[in-house]
Protein backbone atom coordinates (compact mmCIF):
# COMPACT_ATOMS: atom_id res chain seq x y z
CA UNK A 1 48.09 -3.38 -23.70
CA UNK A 2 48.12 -5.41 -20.20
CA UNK A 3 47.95 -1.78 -18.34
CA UNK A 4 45.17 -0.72 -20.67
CA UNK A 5 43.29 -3.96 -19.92
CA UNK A 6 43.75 -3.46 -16.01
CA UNK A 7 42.24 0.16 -15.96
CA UNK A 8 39.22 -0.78 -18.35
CA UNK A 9 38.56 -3.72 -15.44
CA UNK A 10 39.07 -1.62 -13.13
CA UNK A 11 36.57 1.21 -14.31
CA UNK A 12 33.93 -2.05 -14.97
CA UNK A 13 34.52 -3.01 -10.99
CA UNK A 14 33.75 0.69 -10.43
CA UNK A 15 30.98 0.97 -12.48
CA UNK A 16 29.68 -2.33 -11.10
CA UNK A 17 29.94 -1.41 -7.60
CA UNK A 18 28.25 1.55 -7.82
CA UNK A 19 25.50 0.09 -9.54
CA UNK A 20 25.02 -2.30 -6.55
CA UNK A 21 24.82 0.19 -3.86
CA UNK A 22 21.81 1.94 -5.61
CA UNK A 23 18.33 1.78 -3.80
CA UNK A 24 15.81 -0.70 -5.22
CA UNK A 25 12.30 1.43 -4.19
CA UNK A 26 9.64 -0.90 -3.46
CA UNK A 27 6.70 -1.37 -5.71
CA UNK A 28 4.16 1.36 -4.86
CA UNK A 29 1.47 -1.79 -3.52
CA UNK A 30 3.96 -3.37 -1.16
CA UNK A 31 5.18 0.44 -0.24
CA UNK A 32 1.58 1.13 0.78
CA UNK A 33 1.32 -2.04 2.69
CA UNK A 34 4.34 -2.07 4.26
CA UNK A 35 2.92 1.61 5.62
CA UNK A 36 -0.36 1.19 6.77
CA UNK A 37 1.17 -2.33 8.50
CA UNK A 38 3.47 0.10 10.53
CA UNK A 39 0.92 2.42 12.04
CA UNK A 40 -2.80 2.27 13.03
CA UNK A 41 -5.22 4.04 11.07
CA UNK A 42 -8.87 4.92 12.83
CA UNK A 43 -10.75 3.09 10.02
CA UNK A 44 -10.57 0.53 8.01
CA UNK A 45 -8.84 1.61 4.36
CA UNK A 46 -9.76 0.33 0.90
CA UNK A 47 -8.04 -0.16 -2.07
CA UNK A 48 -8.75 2.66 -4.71
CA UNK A 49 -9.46 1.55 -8.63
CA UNK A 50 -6.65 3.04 -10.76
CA UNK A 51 -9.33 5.56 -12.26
CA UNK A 52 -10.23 7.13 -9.53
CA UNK A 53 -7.05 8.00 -8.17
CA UNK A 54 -6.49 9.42 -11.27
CA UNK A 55 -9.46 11.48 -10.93
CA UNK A 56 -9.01 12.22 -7.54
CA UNK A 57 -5.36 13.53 -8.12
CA UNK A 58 -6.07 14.94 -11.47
CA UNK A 59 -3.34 13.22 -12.77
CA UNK A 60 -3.36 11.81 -16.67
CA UNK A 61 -2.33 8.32 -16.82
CA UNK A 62 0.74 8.78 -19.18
CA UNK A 63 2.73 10.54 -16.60
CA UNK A 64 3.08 7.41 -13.97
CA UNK A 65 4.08 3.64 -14.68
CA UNK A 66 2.76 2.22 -11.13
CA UNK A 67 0.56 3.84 -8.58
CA UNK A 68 -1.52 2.31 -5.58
CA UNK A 69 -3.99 4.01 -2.98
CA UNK A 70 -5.24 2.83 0.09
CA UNK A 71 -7.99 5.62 2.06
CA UNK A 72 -11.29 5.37 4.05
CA UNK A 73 -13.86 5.10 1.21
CA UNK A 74 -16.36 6.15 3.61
CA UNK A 75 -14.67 9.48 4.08
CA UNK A 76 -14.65 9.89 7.71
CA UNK A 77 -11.40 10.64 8.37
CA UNK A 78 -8.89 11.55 5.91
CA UNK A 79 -6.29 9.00 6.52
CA UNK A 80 -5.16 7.35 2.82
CA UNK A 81 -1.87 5.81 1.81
CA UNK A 82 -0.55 6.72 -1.92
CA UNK A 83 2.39 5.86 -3.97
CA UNK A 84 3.31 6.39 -7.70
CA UNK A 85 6.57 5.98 -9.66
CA UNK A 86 6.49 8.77 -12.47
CA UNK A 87 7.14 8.24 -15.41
CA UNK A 88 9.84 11.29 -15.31
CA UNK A 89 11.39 14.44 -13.56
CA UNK A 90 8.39 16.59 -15.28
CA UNK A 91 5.98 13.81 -14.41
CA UNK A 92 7.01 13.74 -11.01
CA UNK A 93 7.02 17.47 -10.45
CA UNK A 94 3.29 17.19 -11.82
CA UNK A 95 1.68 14.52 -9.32
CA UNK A 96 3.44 16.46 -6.83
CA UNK A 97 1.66 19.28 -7.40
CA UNK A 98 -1.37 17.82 -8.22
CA UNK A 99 -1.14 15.77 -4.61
CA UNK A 100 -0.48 19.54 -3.06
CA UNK A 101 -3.64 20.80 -4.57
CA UNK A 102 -5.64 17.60 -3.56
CA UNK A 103 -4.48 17.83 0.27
CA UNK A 104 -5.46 21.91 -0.21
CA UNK A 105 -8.47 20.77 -1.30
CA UNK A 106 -9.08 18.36 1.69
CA UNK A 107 -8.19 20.52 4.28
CA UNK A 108 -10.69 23.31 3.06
CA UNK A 109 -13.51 20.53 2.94
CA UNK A 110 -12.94 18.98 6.30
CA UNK A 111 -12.07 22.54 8.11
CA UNK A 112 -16.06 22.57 8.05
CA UNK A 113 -17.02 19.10 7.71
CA UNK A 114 -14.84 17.10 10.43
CA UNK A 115 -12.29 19.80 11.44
CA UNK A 116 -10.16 17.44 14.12
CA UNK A 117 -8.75 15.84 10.67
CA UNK A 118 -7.20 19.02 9.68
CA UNK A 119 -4.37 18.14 11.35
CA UNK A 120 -3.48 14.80 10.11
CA UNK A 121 -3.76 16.49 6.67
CA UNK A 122 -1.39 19.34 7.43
CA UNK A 123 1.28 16.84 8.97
CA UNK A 124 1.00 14.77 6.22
CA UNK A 125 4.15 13.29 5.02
CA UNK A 126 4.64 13.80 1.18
CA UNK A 127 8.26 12.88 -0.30
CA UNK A 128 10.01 11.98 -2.98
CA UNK A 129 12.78 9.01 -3.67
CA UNK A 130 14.21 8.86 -7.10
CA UNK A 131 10.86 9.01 -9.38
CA UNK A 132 8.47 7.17 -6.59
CA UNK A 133 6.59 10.14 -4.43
CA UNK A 134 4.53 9.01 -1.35
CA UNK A 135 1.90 10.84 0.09
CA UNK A 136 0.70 9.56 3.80
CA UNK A 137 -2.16 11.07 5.83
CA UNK A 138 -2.13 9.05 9.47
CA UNK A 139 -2.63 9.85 12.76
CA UNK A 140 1.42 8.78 13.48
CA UNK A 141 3.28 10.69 10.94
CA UNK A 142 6.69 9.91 12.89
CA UNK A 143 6.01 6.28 12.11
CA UNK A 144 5.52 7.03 8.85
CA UNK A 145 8.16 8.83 8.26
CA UNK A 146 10.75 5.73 9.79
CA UNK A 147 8.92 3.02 7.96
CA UNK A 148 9.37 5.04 4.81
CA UNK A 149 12.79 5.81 5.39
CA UNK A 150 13.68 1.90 6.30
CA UNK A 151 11.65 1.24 2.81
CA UNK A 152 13.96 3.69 1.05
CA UNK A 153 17.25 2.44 2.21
């Protein structure tokens, strides 16, 4: 019985452990924040309403608990800040794709319109961390890419 008790404990300190090593992600508002405070961006960026990210990204509300934007609402550059915790796996594989298609999209409209963005869109920094995806357009994409990394510890 007293051996019995010591392996059950045992498997709880295990199972607790391991539970406390796991990554807490940031909520996607102080994940955008805590980005464009890292880097400079050209212009000044805005908070996006809820409804027109979801427009924007062509993504249907039901497949994200959290998202946040920051971009330049006056559409000069293309520099924007996004981060969304899906719902699920099949959630998350959709607003990835649907962020995919929106950068296509961008970098066919500014090729014409303002083509020295082109390039911060095609070094833009899209990843994934457990269900939380970030999607970065900047003019520092390295500095991105630490910031995010130290925010995903």
């Amino acid at each position: 019985m007293k051996k019995r008790f010591a392996i059950y404990l045992l498997a709880l300190l295990l199972l607790l452990s391991a539970c406390s090593t796991q990554t807490q992600l940031p909520n996607p508002k102080e994940a955008t924040l805590a980005i464009q405070s890292s880097t400079s961006f050209t212009e000044e960026l805005q908070e996006l309403d809820r409804d027109l990210i979801t427009k924007y990204l062509n993504i249907d509300e039901s497949q994200y608990t959290e998202i946040y934007m920051l971009l330049d609402t006056s559409r000069a550059s293309t520099e924007q800040i996004l981060f969304v915790n899906a719902k699920d796996k099949a959630a998350q594989d959709s607003i990835r794709k649907n962020i995919e298609e929106y950068k296509a999209a961008l970098i066919s409209q500014y090729r014409d319109y303002v083509p020295e963005e082109v390039p911060k869109l095609e070094a833009a920094v899209l990843k994934n961390k457990g269900l939380q995806t970030a999607f970065v357009v900047s003019g520092n994409a390295n500095a991105v890419k630490e910031k995010l990394a130290e925010l995903w510890k």
